[in-house]
Protein backbone atom coordinates (compact mmCIF):
# COMPACT_ATOMS: atom_id res chain seq x y z
CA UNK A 1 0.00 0.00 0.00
CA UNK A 2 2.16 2.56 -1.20
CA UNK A 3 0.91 5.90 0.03
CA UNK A 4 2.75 9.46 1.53
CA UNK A 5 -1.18 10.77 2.55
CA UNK A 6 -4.00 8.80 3.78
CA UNK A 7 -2.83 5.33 4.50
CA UNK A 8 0.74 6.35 5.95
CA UNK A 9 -0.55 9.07 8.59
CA UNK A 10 -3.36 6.30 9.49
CA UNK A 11 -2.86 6.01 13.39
CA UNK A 12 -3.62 2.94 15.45
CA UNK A 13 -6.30 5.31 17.77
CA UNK A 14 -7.97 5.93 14.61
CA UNK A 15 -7.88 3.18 12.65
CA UNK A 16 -9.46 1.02 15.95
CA UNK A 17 -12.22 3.94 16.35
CA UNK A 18 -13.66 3.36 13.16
CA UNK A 19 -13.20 -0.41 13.06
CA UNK A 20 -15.22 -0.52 16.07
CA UNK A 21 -17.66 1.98 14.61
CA UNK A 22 -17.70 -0.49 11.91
CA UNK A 23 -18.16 -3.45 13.91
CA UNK A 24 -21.31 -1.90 15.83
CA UNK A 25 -23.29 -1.60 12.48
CA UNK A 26 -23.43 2.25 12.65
CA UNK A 27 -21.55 3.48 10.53
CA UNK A 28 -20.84 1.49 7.00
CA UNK A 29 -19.29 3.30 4.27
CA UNK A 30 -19.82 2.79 0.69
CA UNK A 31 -17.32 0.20 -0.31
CA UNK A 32 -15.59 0.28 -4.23
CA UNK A 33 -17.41 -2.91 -5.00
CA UNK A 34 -20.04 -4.09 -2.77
CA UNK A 35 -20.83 -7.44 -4.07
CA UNK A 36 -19.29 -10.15 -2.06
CA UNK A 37 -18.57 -14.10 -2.88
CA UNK A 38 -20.16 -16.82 -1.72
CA UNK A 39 -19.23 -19.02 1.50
CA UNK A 40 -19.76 -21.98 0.01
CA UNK A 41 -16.50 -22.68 -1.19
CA UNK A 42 -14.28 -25.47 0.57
CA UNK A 43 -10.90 -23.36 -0.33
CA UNK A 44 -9.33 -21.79 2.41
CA UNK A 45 -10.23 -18.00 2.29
CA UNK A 46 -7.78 -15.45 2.15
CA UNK A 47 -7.90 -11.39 1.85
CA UNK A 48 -4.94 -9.06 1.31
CA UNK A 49 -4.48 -5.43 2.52
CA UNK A 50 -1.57 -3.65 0.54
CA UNK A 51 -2.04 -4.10 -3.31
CA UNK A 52 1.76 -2.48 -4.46
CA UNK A 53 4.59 -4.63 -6.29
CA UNK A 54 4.81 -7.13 -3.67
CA UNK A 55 0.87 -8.65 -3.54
CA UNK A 56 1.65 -9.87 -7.37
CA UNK A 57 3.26 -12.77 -5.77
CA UNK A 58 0.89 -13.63 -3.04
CA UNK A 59 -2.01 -13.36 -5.95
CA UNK A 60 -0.15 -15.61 -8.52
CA UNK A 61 -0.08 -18.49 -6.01
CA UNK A 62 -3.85 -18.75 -5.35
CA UNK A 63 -4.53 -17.63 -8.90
CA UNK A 64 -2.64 -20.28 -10.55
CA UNK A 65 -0.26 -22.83 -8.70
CA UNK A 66 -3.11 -22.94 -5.97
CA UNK A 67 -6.36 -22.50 -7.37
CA UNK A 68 -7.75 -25.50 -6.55
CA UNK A 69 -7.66 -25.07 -2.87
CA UNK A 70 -7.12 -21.52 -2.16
CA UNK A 71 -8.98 -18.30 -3.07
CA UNK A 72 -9.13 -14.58 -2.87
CA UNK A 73 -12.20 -13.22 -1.67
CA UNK A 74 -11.30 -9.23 -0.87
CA UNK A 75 -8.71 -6.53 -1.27
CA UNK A 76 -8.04 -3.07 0.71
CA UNK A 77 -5.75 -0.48 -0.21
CA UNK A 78 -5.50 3.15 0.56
CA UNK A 79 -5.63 3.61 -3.11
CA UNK A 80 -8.39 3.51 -5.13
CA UNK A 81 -6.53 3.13 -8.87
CA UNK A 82 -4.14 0.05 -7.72
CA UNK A 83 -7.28 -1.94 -6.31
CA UNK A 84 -9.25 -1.67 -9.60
CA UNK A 85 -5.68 -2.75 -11.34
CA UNK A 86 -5.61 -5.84 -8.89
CA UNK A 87 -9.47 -6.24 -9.38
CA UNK A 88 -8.89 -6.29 -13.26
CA UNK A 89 -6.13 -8.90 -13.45
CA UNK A 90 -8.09 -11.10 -11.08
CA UNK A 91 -10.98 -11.00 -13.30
CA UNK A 92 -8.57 -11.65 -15.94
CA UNK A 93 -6.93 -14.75 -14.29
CA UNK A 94 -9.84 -16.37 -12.75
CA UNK A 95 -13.20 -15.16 -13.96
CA UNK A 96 -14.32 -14.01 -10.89
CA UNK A 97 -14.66 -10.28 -9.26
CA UNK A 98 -13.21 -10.16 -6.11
CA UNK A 99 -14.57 -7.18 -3.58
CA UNK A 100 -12.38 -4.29 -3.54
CA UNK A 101 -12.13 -2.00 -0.14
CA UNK A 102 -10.59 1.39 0.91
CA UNK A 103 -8.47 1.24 4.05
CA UNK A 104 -11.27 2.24 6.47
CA UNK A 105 -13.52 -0.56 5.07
CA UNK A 106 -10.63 -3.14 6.52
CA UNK A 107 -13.45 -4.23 9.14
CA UNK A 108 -15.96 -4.38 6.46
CA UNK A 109 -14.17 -6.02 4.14
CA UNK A 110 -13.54 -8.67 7.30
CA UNK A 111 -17.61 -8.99 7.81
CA UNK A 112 -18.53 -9.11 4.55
CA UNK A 113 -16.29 -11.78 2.77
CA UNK A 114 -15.03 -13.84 6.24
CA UNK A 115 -11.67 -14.73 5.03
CA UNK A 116 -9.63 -17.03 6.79
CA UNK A 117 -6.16 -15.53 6.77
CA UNK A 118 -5.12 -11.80 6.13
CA UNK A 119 -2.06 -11.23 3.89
CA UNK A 120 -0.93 -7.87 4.70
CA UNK A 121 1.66 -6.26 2.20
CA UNK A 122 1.31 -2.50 3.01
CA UNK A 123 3.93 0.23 3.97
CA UNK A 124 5.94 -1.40 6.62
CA UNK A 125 5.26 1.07 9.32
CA UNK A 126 1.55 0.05 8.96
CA UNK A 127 1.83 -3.82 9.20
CA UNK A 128 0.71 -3.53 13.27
CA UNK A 129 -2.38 -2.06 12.59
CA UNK A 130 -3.63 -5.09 10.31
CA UNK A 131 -2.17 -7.63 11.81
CA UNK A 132 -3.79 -6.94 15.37
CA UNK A 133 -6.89 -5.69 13.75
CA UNK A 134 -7.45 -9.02 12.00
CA UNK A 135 -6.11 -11.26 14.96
CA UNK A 136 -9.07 -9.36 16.58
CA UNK A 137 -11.59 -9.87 14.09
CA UNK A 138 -10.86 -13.73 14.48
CA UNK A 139 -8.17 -13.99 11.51
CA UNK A 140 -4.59 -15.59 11.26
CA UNK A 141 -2.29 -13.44 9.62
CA UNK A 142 0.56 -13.74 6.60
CA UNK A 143 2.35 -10.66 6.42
CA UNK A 144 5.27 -9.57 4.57
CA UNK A 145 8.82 -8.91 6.21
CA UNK A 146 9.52 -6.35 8.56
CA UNK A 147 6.92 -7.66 10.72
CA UNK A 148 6.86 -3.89 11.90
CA UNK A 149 9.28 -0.86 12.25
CA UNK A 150 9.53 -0.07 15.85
CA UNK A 151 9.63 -1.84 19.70
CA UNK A 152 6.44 -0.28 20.58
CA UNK A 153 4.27 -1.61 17.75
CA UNK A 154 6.29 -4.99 17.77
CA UNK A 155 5.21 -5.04 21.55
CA UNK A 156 1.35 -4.28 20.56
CA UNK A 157 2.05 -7.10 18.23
CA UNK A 158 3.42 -9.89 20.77
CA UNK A 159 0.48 -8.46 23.77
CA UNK A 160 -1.89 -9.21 20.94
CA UNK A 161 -0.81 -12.39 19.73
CA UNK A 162 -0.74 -13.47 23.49
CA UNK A 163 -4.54 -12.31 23.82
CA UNK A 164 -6.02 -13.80 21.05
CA UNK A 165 -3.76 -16.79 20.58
CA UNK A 166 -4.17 -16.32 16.33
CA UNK A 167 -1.40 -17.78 14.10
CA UNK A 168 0.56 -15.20 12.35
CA UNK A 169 3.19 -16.03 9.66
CA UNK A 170 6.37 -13.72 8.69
CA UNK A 171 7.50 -14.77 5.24
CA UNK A 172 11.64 -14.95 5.25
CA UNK A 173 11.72 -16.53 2.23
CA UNK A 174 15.46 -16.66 2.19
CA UNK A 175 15.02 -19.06 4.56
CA UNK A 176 13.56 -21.42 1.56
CA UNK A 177 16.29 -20.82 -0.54
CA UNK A 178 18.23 -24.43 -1.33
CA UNK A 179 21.86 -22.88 -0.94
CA UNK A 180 20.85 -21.20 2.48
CA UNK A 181 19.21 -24.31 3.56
CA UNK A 182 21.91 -25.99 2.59
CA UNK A 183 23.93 -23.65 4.96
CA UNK A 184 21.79 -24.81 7.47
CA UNK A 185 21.85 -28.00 6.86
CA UNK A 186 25.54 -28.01 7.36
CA UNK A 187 25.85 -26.25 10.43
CA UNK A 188 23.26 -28.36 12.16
CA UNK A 189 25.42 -31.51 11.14
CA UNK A 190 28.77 -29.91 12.87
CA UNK A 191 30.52 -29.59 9.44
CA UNK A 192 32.32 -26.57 11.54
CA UNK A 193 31.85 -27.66 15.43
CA UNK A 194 29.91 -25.60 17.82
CA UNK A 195 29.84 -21.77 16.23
CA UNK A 196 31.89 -19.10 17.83
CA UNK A 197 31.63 -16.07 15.40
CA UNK A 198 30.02 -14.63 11.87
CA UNK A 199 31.48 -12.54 9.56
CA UNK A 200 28.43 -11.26 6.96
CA UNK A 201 28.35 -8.00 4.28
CA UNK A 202 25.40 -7.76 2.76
CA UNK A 203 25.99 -5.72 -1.16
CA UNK A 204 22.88 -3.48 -2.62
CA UNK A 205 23.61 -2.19 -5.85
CA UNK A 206 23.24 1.07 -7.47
CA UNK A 207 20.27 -0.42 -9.57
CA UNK A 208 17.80 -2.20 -6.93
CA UNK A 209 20.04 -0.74 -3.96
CA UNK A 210 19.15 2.67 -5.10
CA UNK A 211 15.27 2.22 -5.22
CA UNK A 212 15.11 2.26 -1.99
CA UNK A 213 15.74 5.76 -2.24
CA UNK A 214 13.11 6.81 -4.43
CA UNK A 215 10.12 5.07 -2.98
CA UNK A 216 8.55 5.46 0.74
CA UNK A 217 11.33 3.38 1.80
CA UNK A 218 13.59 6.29 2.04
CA UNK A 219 11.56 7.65 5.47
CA UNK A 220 12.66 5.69 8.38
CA UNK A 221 8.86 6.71 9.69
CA UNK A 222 7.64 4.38 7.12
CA UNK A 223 10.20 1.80 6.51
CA UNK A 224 12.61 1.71 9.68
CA UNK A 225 15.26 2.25 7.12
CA UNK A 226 17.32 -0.43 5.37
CA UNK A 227 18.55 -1.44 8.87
CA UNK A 228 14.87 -2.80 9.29
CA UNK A 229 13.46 -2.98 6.17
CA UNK A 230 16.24 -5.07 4.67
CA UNK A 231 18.49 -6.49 7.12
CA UNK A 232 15.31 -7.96 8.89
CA UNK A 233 16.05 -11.02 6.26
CA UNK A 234 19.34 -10.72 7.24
CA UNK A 235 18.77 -11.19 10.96
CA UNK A 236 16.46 -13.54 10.73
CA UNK A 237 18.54 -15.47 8.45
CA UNK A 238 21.63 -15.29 11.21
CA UNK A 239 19.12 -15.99 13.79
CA UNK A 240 17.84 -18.86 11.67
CA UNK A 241 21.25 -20.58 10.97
CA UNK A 242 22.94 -20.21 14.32
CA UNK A 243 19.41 -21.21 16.05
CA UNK A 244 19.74 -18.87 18.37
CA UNK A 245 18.25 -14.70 19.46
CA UNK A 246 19.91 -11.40 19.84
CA UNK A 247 20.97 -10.07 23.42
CA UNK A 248 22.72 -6.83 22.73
CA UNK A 249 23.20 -4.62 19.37
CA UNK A 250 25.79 -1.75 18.73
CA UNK A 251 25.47 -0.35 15.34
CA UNK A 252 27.00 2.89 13.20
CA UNK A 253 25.34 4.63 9.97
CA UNK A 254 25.55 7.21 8.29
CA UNK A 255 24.18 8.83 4.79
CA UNK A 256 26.82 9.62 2.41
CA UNK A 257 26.28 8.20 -1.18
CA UNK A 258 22.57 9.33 -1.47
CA UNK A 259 23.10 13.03 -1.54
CA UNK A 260 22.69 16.07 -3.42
CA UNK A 261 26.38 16.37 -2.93
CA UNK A 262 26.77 12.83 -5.09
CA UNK A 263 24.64 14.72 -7.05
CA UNK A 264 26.79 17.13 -7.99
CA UNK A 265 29.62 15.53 -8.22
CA UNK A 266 28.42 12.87 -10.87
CA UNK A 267 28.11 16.02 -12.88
CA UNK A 268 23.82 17.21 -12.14
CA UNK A 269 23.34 20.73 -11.63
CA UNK A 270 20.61 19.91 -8.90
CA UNK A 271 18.21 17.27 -7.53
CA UNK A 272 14.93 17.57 -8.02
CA UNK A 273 11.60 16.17 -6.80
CA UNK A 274 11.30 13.16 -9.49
CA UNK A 275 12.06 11.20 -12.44
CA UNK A 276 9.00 12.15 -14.55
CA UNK A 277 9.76 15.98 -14.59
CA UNK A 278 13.48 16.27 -14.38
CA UNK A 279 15.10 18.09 -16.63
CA UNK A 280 18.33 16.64 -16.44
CA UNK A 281 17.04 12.71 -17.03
CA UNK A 282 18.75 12.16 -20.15
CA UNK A 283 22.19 12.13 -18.24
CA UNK A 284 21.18 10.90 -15.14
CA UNK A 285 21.69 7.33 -14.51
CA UNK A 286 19.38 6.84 -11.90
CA UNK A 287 16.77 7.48 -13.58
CA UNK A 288 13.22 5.04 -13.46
CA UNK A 289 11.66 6.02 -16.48
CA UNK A 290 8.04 4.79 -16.78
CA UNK A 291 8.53 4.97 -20.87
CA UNK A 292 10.31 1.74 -19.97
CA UNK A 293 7.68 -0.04 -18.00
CA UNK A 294 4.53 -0.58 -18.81
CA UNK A 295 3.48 -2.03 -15.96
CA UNK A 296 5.26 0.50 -13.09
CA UNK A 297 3.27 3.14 -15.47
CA UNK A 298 -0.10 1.27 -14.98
CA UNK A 299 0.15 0.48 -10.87
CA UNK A 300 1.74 3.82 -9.70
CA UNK A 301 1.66 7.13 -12.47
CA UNK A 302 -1.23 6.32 -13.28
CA UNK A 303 -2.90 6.49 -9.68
CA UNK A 304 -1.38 9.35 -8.26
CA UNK A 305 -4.45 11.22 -8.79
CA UNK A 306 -5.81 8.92 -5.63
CA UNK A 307 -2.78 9.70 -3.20
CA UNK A 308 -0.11 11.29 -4.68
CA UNK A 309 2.04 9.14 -4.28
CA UNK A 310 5.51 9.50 -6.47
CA UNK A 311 7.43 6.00 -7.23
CA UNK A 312 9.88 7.88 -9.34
CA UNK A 313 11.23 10.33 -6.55
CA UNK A 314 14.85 11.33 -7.04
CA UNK A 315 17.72 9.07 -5.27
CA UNK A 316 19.77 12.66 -4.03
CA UNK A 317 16.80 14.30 -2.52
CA UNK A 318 17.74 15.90 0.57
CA UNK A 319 14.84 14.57 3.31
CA UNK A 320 16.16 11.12 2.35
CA UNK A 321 16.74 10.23 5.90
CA UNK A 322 17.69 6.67 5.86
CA UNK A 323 21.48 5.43 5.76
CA UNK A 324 23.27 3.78 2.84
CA UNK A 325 26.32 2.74 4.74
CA UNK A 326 25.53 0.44 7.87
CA UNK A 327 27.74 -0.97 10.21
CA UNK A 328 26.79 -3.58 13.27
CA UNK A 329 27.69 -5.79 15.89
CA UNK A 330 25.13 -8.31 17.36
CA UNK A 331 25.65 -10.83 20.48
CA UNK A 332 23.62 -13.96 21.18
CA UNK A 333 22.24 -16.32 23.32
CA UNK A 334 24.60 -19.23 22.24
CA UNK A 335 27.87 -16.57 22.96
CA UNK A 336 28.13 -16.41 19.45
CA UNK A 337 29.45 -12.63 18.04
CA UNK A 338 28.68 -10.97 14.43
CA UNK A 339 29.98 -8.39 12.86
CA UNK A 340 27.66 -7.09 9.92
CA UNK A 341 27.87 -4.15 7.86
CA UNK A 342 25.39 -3.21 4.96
CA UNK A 343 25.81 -0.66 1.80
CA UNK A 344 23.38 0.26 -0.86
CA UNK A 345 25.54 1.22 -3.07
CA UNK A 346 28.16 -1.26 -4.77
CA UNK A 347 29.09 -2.52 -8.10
CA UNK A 348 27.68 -6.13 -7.28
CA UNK A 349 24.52 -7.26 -5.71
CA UNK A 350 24.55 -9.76 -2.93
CA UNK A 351 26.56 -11.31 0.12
CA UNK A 352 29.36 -12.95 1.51
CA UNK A 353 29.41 -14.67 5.46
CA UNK A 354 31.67 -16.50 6.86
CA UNK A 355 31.03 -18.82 10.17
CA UNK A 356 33.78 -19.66 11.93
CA UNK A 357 33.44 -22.99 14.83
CA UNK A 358 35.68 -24.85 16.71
CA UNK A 359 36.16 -27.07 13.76
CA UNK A 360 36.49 -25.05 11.01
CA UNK A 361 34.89 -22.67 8.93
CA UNK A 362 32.13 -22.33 6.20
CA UNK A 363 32.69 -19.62 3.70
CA UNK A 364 29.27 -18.35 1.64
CA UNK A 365 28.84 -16.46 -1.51
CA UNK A 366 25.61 -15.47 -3.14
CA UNK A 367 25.73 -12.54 -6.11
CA UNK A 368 22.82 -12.12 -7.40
CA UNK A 369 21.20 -10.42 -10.94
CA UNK A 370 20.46 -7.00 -11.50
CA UNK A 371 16.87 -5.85 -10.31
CA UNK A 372 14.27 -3.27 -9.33
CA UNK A 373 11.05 -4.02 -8.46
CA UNK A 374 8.25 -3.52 -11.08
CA UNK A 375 11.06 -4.89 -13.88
CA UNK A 376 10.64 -7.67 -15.94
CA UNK A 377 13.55 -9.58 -14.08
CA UNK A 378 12.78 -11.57 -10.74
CA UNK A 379 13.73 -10.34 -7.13
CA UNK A 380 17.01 -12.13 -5.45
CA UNK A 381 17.59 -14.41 -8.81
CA UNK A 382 20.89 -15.60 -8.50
CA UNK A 383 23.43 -15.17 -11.28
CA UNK A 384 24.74 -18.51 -12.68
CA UNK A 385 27.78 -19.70 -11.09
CA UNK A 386 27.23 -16.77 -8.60
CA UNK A 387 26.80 -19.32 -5.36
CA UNK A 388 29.73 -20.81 -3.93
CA UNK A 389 29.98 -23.00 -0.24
CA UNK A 390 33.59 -23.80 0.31
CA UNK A 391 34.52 -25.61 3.94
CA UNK A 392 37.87 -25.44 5.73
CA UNK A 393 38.89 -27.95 8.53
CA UNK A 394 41.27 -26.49 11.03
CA UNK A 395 44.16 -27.99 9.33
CA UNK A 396 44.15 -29.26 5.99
CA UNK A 397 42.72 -28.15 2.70
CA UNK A 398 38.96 -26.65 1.97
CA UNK A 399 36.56 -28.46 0.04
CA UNK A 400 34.18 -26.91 -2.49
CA UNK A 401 30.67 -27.94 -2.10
CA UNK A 402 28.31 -28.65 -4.45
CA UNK A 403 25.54 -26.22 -4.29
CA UNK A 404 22.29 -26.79 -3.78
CA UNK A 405 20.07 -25.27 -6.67
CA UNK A 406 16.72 -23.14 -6.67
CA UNK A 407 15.03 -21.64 -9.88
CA UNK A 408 13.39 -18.17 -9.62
CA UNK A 409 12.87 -15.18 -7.28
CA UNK A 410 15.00 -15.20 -4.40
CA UNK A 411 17.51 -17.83 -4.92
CA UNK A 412 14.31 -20.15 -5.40
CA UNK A 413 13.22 -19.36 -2.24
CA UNK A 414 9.85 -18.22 -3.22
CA UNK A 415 8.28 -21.17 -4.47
CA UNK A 416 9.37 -23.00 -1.45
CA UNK A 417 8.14 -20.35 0.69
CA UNK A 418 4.73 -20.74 -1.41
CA UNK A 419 3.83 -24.20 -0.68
CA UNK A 420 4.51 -24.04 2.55
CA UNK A 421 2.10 -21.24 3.30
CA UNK A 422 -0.52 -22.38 0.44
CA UNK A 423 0.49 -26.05 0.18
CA UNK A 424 -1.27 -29.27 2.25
CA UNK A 425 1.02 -28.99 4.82
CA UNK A 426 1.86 -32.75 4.96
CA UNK A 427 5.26 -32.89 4.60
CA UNK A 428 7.26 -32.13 7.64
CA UNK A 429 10.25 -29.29 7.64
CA UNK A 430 13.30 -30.85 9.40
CA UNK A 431 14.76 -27.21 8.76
CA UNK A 432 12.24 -25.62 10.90
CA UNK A 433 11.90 -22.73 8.37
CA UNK A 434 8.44 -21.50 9.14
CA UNK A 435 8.75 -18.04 10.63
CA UNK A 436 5.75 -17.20 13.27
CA UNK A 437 5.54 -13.91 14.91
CA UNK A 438 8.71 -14.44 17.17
CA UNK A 439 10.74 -15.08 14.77
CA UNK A 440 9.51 -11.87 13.11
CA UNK A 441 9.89 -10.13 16.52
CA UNK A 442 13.61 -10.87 16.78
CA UNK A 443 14.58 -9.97 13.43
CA UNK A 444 12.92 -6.94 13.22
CA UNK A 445 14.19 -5.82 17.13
CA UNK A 446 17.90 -6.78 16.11
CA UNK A 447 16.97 -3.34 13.15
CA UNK A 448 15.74 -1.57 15.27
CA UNK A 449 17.95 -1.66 18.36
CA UNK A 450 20.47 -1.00 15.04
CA UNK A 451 18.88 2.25 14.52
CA UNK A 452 18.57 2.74 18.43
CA UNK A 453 22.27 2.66 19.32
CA UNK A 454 23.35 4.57 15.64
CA UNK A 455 21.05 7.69 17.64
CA UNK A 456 22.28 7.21 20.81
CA UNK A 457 25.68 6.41 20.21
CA UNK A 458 25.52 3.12 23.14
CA UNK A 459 24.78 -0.49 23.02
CA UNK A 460 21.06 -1.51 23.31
CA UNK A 461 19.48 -4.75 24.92
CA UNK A 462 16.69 -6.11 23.32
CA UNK A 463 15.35 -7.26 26.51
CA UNK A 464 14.72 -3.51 26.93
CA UNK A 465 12.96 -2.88 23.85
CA UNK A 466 9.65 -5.37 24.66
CA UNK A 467 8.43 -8.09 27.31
CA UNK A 468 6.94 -11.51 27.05
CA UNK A 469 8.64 -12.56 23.55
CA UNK A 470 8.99 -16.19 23.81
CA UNK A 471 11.77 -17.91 21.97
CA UNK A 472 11.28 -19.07 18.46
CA UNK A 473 11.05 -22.96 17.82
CA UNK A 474 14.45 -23.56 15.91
CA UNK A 475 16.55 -26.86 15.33
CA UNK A 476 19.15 -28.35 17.74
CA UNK A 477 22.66 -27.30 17.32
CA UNK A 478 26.05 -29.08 18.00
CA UNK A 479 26.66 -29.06 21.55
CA UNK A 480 29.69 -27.18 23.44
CA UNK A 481 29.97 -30.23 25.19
CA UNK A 482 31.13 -32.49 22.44
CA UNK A 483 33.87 -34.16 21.95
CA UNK A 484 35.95 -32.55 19.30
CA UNK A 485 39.32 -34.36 19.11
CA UNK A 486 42.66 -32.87 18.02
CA UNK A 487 43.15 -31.40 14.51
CA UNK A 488 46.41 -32.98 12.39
CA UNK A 489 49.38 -31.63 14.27
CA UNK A 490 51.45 -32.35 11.15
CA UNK A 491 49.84 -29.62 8.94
């Protein structure tokens, strides 16, 4: 739900008063399209809130791959253009016309088409608001990653899930990616010993690194910044493989590539408020031209007339307020240490980590293809021959793994990721790679204690950000305890 009016300023105090306005029956506002579907159906029912870029994905998997089991039965968006877009290609894919809502109809919408599960794909800083609101209303919840932006609403999260007792899913689809479950799969077997430290840098280039910078995404009040936004996945990946939960955070960042200083320098007289009406386009190499894409055109240009909304806005602008050059270090609960840094603006796209364990260490390489989103190629596709896993004993020589291998958006993770959530559910995840709403919690806390201690200069605890987070289920690691015999003293 991309928005910088309506659905971004939409409070929690709000957004409760007039779902419970709604719920009483005395106030119901005209909805887009009123006609609901019927209940009859024996697919499990699902609605979405959010209908940018990302929903294509969630909508493709009931549309097609799922169809026979799974349906759509309402949307809500804070804009009215990119609903009747959605509404149109649903009609298009499946015949049907699926019940289109404004944001304040979200309790409607609820009522009138009693969907099972909410996917929620809206601006990240709104996630809380849906994802209590339809725990409330009697819903389990898919949302997209960060499960929210900040320790208060990830606490109104956690008090809620702990009231109602609803399901909610955070989908880390990295996590479903063969080479990083492979990763996994390694460390759980001891292929390194017991883990003592990581090593991880995290590339965004200066193609889908830099549309961050244009979009919403480039407010830390809406996206928590790329410490949050993106290096959630990247916490919850670390968090994931070492089967373990941040204790303490210390972090630096700092703005420095994104500026009307680059700007300048690269030759531009000025920056300016977008894309569309710049007068210096032709020689700027940043720029997202909608001539290009079709489809970008469609979803967002063409519905600014509903919110204003600009998904073209220069990279250099000056109330850019997020970092592009990110430096952390995280401590666990297992003792181990990582040192993490994150820029958003390198020649290659992707990462390297390195674990290191009282047996060795596991070196990691993913580089991935050029991509924004809205173009034609696929998010987090890796580039052939771009994924290496090479293992080093103590003593000896390394070894050079054979990867594991995924087709399609993020490292094949997606498709993984998709029959888990829309799939039977019969076949049992040794991996443990479902995230629930703890996982979500810790991922998104490690962020923002990140963006905590980069203001305040100190290390943060996240057992002082929020209260009663349980700890994630996650898979049994080798033991401190074992045995681990002495390496070749001849080499």
């Amino acid at each position: 739900m991309e928005s910088k009016k309506s659905g971004m300023e939409l409070n929690r105090r709000n957004f409760i008063k007039s779902s419970a306005i709604l719920g009483a029956g005395l106030f119901i506002p005209n909805s887009i399209i009123g006609k609901t579907s019927s209940f009859n159906s024996t697919k499990k029912r699902y609605a979405i809130v959010g209908v940018g870029h990302r929903t294509l994905m969630y909508q493709d998997a009931v549309y097609k791959t799922y169809k026979e089991t799974s349906e759509i039965v309402g949307m809500c968006d804070v804009n009215e253009g990119r609903l009747k877009f959605y509404q149109d290609y649903a009609k298009k894919m499946t015949g049907k016309t699926i019940p289109i809502y404004l944001a304040d109809e979200f309790d409607k919408m609820i009522k009138e088409n009693k969907p099972e599960v909410v996917i929620v794909t809206t601006v990240d800083a709104t996630h809380h608001l849906y994802i209590i609101r339809a725990m409330e209303l009697g819903c389990d919840v898919i949302t997209e990653k960060p499960m929210t932006t900040d320790e208060i609403k990830c606490q109104q999260i956690i008090d809620a899930q702990n009231r109602t007792g609803k399901k909610v899913i955070v989908t880390f689809n990295y996590r479903y990616s063969p080479p990083r479950t492979q990763v996994k799969d390694l460390l759980m077997s001891g292929a390194v010993g017991d883990l003592l430290s990581v090593d991880f840098h995290w590339m965004l280039n200066t193609h889908h690194g830099a549309d961050y910078y244009r979009r919403w995404h480039g407010q830390k009040k809406y996206s928590g910044g790329l410490m949050v936004h993106k290096a959630t996945h990247h916490f919850d990946l670390v968090n994931w493989w070492l089967s373990a939960t941040p204790v303490k955070v210390y972090a630096n960042g700092k703005k420095e590539f994104y500026t009307p200083e680059t700007a300048k320098r690269m030759g531009l007289k000025n920056y300016y408020e977008r894309c569309y009406t710049c007068p210096e386009k032709s020689t700027c190499a940043f720029e997202l031209s909608f001539d290009k894409n079709e489809r970008l055109k469609k979803l967002y240009l063409d519905n600014e007339k509903y919110d204003g909304y600009f998904r073209d806005r220069c990279v250099f602008r000056p109330e850019i307020d997020i970092e592009d050059t990110m430096n952390v270090v995280v401590s666990y609960d297992n003792n181990v240490t990582m040192s993490y840094s994150l820029n958003s603006f390198n020649s290659w796209e992707g990462y390297y980590i390195v674990f290191n364990g009282t047996k060795g260490r596991l070196e990691h390489k993913i580089e991935e293809k050029v991509y924004f989103f809205g173009d034609a190629n696929l998010p987090g596709e890796t580039k052939p021959g771009g994924t290496t896993i090479r293992v080093y004993p103590l003593r000896g020589n390394y070894r050079d793994l054979k990867v594991w291998e995924g087709e399609g958006s993020h490292g094949g993770g997606d498709k993984v990721l998709l029959e888990d959530l829309f799939g039977s559910g019969d076949i049992k995840d040794k991996y443990l790679r479902a995230a629930d709403y703890r996982a979500g919690a810790y991922s998104c806390l490690t962020g923002i204690a990140a963006n905590k201690s980069i203001k305040d200069g100190r290390q943060i605890l996240i057992d002082d950000l929020v209260k009663n987070l349980k700890r994630p289920d996650y898979t049994p690691m080798p033991s401190k305890n074992e045995i681990l015999g002495m390496p070749n003293k001849n080499l």
